[in-house]
PDB file of N, CA and C in Angstrom:
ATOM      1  N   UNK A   1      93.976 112.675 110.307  1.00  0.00           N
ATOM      2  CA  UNK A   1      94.510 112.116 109.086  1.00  0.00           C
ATOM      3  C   UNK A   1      95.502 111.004 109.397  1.00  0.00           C
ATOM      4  N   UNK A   2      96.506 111.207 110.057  1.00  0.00           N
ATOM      5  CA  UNK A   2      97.607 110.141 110.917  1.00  0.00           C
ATOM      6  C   UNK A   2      96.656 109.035 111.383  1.00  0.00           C
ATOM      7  N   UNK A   3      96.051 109.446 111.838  1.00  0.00           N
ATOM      8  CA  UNK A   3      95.489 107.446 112.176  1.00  0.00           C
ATOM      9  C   UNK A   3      94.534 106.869 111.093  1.00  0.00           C
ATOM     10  N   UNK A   4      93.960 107.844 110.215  1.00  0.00           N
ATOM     11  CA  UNK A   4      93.298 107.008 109.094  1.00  0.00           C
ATOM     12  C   UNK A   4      94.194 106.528 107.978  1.00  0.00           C
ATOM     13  N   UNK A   5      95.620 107.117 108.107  1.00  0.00           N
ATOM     14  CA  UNK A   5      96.556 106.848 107.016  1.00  0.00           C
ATOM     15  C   UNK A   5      97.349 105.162 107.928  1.00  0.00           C
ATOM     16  N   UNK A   6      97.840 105.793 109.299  1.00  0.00           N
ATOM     17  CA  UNK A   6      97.890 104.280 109.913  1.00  0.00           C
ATOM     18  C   UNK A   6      96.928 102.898 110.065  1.00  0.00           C
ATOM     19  N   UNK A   7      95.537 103.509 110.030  1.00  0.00           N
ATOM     20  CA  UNK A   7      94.719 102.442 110.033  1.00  0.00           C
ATOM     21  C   UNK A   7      94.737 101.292 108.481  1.00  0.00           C
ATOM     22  N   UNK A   8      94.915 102.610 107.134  1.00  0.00           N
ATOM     23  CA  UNK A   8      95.027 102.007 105.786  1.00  0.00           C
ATOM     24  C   UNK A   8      96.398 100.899 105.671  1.00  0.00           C
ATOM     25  N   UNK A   9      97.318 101.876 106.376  1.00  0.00           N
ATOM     26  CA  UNK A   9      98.021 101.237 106.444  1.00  0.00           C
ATOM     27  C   UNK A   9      98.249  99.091 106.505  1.00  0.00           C
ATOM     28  N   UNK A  10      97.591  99.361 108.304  1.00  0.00           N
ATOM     29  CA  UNK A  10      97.157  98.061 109.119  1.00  0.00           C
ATOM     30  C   UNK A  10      96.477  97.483 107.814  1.00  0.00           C
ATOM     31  N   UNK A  11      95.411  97.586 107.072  1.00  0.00           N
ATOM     32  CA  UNK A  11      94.406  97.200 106.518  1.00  0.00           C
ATOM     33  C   UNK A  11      95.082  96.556 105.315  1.00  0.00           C
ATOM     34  N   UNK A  12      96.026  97.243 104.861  1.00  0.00           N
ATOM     35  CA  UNK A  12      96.882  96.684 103.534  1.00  0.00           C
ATOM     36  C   UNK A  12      97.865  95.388 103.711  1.00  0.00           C
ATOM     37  N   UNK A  13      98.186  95.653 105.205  1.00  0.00           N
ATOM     38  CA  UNK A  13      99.344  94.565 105.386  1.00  0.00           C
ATOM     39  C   UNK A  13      98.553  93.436 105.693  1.00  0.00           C
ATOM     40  N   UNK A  14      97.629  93.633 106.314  1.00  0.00           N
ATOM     41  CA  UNK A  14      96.289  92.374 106.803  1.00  0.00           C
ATOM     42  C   UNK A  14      95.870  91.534 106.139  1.00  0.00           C
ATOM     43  N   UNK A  15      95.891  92.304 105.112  1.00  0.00           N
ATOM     44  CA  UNK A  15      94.890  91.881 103.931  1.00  0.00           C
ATOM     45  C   UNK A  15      95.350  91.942 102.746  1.00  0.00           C
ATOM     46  N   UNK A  16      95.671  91.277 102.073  1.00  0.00           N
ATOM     47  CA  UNK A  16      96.441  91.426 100.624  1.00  0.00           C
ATOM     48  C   UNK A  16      95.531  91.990  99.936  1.00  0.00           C
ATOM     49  N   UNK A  17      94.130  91.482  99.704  1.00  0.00           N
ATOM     50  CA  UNK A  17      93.459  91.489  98.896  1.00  0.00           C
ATOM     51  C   UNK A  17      92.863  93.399  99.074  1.00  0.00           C
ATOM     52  N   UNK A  18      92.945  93.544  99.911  1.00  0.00           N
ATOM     53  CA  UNK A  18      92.588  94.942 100.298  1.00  0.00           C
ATOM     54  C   UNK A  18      94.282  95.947  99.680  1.00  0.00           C
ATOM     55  N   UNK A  19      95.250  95.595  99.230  1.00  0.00           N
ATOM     56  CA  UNK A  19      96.522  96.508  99.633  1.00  0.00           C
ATOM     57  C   UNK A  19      96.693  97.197  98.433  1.00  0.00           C
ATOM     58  N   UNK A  20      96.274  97.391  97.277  1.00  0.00           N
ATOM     59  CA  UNK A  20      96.150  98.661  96.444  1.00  0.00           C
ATOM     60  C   UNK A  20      94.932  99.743  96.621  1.00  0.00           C
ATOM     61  N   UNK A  21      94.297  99.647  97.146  1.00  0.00           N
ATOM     62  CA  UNK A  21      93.046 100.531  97.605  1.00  0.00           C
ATOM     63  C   UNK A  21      93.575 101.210  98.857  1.00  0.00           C
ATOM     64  N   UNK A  22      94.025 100.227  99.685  1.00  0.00           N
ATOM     65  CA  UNK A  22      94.312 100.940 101.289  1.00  0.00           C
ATOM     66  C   UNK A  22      95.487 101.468 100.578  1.00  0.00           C
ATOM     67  N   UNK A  23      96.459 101.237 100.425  1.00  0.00           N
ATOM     68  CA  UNK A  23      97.400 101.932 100.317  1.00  0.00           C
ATOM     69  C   UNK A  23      97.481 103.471  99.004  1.00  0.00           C
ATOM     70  N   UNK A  24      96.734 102.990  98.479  1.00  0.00           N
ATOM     71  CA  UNK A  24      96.238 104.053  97.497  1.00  0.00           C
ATOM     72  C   UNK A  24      95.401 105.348  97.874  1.00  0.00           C
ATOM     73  N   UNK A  25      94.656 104.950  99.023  1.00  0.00           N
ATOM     74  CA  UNK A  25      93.811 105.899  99.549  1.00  0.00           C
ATOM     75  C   UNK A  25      94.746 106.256 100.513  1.00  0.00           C
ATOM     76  N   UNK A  26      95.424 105.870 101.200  1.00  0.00           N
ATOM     77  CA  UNK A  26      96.606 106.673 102.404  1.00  0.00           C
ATOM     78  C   UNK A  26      97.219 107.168 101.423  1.00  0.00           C
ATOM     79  N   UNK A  27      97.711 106.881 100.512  1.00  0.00           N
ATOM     80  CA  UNK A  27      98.630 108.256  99.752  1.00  0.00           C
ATOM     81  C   UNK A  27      97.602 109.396  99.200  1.00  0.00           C
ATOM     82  N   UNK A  28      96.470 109.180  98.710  1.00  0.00           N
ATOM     83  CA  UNK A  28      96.033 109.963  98.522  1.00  0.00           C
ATOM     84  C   UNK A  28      96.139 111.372 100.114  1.00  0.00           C
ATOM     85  N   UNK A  29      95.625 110.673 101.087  1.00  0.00           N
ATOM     86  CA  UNK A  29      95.114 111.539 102.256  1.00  0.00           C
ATOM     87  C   UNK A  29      96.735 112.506 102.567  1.00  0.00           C
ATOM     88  N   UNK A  30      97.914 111.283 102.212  1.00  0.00           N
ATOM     89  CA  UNK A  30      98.801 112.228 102.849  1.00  0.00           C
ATOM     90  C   UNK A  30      99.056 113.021 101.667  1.00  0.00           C
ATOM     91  N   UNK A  31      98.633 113.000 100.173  1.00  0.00           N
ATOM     92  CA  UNK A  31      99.149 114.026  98.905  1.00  0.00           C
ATOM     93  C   UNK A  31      98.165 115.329  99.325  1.00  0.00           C
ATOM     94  N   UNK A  32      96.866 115.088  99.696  1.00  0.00           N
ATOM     95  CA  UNK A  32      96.040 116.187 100.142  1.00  0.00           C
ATOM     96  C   UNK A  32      96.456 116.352 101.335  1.00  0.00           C
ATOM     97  N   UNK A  33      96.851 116.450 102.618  1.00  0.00           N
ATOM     98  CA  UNK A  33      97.492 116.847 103.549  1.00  0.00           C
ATOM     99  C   UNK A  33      98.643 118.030 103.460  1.00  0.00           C
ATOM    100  N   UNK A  34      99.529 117.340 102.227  1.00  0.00           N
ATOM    101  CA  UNK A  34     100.621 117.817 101.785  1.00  0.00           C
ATOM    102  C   UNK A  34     100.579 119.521 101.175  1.00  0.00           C
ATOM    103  N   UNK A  35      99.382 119.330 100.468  1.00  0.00           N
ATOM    104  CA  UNK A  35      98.999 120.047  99.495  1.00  0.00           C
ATOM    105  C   UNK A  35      98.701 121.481 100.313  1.00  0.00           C
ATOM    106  N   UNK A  36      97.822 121.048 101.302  1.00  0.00           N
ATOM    107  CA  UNK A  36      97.613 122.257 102.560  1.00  0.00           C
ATOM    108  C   UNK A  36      99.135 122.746 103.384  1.00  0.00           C
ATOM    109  N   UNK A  37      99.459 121.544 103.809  1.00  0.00           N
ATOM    110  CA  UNK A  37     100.928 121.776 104.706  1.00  0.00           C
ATOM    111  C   UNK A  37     101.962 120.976 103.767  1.00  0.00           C
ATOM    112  N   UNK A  38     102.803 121.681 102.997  1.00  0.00           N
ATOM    113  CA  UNK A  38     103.699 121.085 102.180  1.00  0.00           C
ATOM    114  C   UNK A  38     105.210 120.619 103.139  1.00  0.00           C
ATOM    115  N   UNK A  39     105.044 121.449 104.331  1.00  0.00           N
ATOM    116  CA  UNK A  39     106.557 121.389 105.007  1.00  0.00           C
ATOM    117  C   UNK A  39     106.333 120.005 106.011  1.00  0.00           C
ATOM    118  N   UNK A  40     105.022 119.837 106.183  1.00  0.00           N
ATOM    119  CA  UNK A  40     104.745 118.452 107.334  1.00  0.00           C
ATOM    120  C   UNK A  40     105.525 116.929 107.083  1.00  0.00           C
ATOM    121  N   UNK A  41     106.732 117.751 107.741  1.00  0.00           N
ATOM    122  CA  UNK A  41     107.854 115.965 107.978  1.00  0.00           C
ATOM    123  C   UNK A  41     107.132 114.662 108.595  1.00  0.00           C
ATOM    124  N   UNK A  42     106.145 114.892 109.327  1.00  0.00           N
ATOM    125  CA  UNK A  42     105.288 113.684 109.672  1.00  0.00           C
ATOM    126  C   UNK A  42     104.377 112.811 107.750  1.00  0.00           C
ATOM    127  N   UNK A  43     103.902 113.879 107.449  1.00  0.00           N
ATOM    128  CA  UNK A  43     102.845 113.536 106.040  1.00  0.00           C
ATOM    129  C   UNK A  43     104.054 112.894 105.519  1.00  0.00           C
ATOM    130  N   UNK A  44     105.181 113.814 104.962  1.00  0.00           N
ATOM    131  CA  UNK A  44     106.324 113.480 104.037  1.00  0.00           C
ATOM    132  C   UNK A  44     106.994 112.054 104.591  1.00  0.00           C
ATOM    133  N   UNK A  45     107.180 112.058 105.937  1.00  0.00           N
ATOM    134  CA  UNK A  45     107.898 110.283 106.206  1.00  0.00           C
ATOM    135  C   UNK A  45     106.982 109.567 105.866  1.00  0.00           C
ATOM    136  N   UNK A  46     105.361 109.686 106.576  1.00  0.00           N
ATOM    137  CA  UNK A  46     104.898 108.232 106.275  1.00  0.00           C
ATOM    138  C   UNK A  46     104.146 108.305 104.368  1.00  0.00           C
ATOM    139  N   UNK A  47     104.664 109.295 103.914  1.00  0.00           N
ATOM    140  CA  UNK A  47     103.946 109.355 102.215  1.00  0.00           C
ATOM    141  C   UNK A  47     105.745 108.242 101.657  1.00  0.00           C
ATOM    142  N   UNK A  48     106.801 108.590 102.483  1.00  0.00           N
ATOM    143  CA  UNK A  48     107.849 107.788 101.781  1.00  0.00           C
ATOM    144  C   UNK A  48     107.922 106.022 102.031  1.00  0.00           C
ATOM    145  N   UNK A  49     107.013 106.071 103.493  1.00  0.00           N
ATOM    146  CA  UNK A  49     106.123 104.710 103.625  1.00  0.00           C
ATOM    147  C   UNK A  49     105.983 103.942 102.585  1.00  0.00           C
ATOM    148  N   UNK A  50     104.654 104.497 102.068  1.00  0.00           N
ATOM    149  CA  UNK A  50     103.628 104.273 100.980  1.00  0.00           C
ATOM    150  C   UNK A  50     104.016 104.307 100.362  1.00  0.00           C
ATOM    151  N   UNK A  51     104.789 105.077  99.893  1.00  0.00           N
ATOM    152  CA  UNK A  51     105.747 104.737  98.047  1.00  0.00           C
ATOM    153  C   UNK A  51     106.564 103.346  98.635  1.00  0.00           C
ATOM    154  N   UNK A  52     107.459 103.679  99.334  1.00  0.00           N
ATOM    155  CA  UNK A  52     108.402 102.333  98.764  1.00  0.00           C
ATOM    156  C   UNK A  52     107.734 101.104  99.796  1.00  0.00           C
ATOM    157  N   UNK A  53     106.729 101.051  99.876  1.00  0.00           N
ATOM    158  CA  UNK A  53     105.734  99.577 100.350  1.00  0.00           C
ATOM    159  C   UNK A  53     105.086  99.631  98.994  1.00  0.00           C
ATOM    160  N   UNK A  54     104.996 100.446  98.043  1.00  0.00           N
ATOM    161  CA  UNK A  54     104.405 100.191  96.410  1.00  0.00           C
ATOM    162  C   UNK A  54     105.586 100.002  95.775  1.00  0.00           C
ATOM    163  N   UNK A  55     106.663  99.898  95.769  1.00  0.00           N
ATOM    164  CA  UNK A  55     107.613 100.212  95.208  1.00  0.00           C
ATOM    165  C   UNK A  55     108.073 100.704  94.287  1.00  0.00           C
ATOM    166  N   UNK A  56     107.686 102.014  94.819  1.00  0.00           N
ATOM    167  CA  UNK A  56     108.118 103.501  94.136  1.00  0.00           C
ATOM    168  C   UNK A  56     109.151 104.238  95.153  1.00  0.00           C
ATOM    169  N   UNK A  57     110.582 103.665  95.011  1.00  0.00           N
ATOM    170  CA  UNK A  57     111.271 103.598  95.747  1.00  0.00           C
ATOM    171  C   UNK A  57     112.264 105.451  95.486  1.00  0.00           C
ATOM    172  N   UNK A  58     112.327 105.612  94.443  1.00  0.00           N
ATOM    173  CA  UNK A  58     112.504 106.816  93.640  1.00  0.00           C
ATOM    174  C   UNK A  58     111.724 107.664  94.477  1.00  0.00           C
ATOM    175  N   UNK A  59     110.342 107.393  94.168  1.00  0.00           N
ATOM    176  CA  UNK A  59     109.659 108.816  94.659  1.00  0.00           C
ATOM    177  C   UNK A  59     109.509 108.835  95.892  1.00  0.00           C
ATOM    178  N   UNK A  60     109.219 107.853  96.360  1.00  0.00           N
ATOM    179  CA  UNK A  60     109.837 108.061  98.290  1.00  0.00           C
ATOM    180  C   UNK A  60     111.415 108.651  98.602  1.00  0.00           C
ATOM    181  N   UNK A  61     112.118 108.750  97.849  1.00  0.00           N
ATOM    182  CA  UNK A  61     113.297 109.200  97.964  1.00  0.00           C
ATOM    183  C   UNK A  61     113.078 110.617  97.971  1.00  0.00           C
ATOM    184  N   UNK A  62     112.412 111.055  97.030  1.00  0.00           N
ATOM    185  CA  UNK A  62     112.173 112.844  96.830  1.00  0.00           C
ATOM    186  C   UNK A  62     111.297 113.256  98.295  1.00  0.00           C
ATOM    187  N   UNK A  63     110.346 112.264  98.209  1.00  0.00           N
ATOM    188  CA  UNK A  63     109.607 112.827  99.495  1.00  0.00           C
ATOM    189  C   UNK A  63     110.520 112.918 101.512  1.00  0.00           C
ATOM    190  N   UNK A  64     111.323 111.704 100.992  1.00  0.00           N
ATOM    191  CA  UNK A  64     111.805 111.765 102.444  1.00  0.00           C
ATOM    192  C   UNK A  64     113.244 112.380 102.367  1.00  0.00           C
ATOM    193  N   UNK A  65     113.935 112.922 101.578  1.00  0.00           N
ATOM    194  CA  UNK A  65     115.058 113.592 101.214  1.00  0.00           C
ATOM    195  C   UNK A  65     114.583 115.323 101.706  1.00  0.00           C
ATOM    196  N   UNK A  66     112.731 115.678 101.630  1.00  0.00           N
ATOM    197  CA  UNK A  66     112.993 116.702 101.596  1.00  0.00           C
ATOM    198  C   UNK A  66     112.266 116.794 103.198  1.00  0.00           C
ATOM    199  N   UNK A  67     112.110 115.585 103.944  1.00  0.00           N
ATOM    200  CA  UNK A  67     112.075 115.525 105.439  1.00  0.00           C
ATOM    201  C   UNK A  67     112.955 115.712 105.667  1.00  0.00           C
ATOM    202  N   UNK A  68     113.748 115.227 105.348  1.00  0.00           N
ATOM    203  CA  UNK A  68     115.431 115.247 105.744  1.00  0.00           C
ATOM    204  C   UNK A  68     116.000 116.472 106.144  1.00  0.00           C
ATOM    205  N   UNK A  69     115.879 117.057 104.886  1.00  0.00           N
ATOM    206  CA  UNK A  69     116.522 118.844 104.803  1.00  0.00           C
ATOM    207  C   UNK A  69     115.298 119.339 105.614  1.00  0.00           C
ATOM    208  N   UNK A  70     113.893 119.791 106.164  1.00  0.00           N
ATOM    209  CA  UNK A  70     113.654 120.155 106.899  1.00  0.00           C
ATOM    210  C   UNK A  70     113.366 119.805 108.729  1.00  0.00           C
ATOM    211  N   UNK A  71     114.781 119.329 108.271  1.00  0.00           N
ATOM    212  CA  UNK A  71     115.334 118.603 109.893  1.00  0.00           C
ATOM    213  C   UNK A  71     114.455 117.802 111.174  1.00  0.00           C
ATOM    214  N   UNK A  72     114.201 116.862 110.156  1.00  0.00           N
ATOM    215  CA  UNK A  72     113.356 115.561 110.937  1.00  0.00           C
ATOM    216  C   UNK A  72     114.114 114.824 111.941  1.00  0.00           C
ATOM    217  N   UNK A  73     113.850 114.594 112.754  1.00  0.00           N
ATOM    218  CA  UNK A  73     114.104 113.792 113.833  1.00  0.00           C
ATOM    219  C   UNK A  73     113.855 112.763 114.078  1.00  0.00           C
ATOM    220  N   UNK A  74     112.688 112.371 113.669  1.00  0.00           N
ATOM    221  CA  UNK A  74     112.016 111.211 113.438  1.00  0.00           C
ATOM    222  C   UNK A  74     112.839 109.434 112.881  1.00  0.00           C
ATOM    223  N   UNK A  75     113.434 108.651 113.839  1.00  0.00           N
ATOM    224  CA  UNK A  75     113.597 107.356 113.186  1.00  0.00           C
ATOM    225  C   UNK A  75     112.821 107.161 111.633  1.00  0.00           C
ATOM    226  N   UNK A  76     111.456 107.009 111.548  1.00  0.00           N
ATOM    227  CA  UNK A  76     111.030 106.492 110.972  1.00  0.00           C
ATOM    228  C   UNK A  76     111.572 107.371 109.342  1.00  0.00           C
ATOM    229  N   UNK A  77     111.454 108.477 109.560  1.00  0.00           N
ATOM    230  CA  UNK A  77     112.325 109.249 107.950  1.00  0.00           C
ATOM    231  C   UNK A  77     113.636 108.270 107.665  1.00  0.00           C
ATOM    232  N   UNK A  78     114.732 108.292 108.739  1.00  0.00           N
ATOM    233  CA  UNK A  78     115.610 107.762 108.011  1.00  0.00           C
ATOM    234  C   UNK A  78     115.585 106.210 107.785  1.00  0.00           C
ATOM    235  N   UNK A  79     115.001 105.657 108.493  1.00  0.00           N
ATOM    236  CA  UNK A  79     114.713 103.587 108.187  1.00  0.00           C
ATOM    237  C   UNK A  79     114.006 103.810 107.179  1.00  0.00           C
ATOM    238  N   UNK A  80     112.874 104.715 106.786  1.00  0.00           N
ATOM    239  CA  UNK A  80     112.593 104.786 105.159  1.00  0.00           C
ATOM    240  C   UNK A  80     113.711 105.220 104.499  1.00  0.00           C
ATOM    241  N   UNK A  81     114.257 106.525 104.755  1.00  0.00           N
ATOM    242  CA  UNK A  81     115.632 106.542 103.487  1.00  0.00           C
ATOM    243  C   UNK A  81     116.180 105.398 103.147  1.00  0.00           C
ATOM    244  N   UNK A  82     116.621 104.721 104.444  1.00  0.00           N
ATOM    245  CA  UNK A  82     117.759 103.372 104.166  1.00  0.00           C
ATOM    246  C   UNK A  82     116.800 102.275 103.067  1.00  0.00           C
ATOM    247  N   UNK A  83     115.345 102.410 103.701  1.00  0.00           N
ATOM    248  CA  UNK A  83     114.702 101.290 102.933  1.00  0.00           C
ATOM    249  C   UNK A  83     114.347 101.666 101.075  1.00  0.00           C
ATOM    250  N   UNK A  84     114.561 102.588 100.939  1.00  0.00           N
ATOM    251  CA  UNK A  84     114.792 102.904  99.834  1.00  0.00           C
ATOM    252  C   UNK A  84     115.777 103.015  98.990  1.00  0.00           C
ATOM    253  N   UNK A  85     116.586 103.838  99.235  1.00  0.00           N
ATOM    254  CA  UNK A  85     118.128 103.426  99.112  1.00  0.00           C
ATOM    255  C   UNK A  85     118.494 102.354  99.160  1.00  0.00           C
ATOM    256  N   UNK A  86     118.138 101.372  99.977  1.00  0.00           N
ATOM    257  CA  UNK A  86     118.137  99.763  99.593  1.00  0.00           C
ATOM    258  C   UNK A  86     117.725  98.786  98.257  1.00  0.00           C
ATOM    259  N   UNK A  87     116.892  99.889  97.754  1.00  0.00           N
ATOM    260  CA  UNK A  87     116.153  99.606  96.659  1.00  0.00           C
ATOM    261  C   UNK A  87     116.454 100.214  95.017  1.00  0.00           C
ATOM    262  N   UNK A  88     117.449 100.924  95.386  1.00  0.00           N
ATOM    263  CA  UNK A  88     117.750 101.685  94.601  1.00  0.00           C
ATOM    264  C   UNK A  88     119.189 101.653  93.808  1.00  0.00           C
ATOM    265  N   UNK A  89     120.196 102.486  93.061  1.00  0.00           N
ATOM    266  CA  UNK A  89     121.090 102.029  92.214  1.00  0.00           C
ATOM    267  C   UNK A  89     122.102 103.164  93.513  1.00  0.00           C
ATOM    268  N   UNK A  90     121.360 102.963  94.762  1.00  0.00           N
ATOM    269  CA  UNK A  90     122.192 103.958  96.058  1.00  0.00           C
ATOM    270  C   UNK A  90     122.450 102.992  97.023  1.00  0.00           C
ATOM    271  N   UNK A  91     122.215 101.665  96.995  1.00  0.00           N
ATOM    272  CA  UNK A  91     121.829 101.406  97.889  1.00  0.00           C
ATOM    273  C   UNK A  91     123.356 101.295  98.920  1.00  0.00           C
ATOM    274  N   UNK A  92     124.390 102.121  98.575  1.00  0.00           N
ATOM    275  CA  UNK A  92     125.604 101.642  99.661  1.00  0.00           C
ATOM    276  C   UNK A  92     125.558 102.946 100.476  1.00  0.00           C
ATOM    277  N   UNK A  93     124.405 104.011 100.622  1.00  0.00           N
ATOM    278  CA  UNK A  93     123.903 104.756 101.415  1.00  0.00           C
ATOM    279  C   UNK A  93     122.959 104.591 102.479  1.00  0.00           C
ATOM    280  N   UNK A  94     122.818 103.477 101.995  1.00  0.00           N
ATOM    281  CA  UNK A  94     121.929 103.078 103.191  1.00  0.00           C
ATOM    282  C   UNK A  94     122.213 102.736 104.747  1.00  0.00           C
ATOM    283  N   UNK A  95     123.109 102.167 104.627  1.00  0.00           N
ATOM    284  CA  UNK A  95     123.609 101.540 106.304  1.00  0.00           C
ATOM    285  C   UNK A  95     123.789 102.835 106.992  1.00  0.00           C
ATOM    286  N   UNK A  96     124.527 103.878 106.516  1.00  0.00           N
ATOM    287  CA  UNK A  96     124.454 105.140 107.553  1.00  0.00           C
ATOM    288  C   UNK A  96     123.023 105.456 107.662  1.00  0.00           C
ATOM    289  N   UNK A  97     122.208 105.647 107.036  1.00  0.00           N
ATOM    290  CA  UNK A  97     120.878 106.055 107.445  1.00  0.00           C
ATOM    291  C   UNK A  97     119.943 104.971 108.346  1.00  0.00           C
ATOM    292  N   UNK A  98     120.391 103.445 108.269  1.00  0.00           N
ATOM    293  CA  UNK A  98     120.051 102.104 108.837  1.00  0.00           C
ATOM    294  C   UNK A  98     120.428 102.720 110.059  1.00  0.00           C
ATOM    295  N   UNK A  99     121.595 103.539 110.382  1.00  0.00           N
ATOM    296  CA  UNK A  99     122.254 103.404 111.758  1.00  0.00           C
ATOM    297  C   UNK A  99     121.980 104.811 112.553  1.00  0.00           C
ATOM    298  N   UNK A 100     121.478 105.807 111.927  1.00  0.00           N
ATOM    299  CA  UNK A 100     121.221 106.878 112.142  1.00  0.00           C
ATOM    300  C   UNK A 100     119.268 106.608 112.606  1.00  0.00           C
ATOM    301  N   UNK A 101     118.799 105.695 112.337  1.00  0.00           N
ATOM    302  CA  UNK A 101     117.501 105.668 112.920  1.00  0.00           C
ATOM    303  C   UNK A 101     117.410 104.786 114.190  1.00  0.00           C
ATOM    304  N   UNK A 102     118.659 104.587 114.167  1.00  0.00           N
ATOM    305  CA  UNK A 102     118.758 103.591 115.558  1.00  0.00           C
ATOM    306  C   UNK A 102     119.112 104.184 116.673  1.00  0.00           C
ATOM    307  N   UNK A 103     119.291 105.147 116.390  1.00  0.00           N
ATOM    308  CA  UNK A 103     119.752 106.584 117.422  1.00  0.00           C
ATOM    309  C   UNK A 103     119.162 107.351 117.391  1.00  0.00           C
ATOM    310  N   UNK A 104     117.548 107.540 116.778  1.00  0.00           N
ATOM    311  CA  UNK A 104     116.612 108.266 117.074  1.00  0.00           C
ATOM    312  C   UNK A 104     115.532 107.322 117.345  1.00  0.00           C
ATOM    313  N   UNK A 105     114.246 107.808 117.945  1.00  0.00           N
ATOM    314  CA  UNK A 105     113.099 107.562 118.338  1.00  0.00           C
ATOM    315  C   UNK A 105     111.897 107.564 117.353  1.00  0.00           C
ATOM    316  N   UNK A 106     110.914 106.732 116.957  1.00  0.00           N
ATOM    317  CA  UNK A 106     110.054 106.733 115.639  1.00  0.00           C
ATOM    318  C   UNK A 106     108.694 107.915 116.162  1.00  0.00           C
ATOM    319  N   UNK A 107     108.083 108.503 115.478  1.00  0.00           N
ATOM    320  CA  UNK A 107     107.004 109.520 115.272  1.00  0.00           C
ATOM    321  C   UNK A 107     106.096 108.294 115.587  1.00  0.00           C
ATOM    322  N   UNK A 108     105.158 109.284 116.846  1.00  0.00           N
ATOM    323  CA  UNK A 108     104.151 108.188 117.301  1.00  0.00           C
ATOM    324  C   UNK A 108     102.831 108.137 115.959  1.00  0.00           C
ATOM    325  N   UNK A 109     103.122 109.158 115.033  1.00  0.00           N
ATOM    326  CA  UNK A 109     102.190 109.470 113.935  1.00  0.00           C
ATOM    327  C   UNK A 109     102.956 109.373 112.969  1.00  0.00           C
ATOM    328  N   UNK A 110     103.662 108.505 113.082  1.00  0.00           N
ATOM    329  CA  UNK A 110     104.216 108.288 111.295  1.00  0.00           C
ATOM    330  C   UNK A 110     104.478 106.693 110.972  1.00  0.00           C
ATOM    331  N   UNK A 111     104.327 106.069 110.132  1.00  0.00           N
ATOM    332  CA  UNK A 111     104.292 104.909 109.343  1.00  0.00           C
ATOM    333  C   UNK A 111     106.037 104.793 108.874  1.00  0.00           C
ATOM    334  N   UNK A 112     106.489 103.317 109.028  1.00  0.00           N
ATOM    335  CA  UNK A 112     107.838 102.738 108.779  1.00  0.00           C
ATOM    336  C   UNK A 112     107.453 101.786 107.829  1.00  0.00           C
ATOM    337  N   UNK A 113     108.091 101.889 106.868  1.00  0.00           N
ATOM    338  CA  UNK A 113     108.395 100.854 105.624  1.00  0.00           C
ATOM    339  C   UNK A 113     108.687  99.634 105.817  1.00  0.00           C
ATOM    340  N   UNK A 114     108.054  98.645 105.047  1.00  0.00           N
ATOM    341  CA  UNK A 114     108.362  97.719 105.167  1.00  0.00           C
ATOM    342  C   UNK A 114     109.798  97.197 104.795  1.00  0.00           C
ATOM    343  N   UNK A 115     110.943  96.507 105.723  1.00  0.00           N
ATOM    344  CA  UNK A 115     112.288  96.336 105.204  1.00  0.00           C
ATOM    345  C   UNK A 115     112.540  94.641 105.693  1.00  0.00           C
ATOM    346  N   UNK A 116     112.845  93.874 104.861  1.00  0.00           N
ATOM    347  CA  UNK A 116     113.460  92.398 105.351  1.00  0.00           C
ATOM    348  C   UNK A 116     115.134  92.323 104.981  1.00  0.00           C
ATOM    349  N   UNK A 117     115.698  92.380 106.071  1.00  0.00           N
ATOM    350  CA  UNK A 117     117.197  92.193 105.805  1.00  0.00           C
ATOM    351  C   UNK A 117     117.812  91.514 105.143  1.00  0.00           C
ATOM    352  N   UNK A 118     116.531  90.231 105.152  1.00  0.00           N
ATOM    353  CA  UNK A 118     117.252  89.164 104.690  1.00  0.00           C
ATOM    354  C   UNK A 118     116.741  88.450 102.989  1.00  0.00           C
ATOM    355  N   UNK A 119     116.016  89.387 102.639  1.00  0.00           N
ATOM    356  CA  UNK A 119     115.992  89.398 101.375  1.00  0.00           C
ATOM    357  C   UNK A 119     116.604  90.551 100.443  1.00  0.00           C
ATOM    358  N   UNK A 120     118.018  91.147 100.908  1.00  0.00           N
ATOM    359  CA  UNK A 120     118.837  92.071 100.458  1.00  0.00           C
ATOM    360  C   UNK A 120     120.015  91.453 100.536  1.00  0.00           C
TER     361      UNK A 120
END
């Protein structure tokens, strides 16, 4: 499932014209993933991916808030928190979580949000 959700991934950013389908079908795979394994902090970071690269910045918040509490390790959970929280009416929560993924290592199976510094 992890590399067909990374491959949709690749496929969306590639390709504009492809990026509501790819990205629509990777959330689907990780909502059915979920559905079997609800506790999988890998599904839950890269499903908070996919929301806030749609910008559904809210509901990536619920999803990677509850990586969070089941004690992810994973870079890529918190550079999505921050990238959401960036997006959000939170966003002065973000830099601790910006700085807290810089001191961890990213999931070789999980997807990072798209973030430009410099359009914030």
């Amino acid at each position: 499932m992890a590399e067909e959700v990374s491959h949709l991934h690749q496929v969306a950013w590639g390709d504009q014209t492809r990026w509501g389908v790819a990205l629509g079908r990777a959330e689907q795979l990780l909502r059915e993933h979920l559905q079997a394994e609800p506790s999988c902090v890998d599904a839950l970071t890269s499903l908070g991916a996919v929301l806030s690269d749609t910008g559904r910045h809210h509901e990536a918040l619920v999803a990677l808030r509850r990586a969070e509490a089941l004690g992810s390790t994973d870079a890529n959970t918190y550079h999505n928190l921050a990238v959401a929280l960036m997006n959000t009416d939170e966003r002065g929560k973000a830099r601790g979580y910006f700085e807290r993924a810089a001191l961890l290592r990213p999931g070789e199976s999980t997807l990072q949000a798209y973030f430009d510094p410099h359009g914030h």
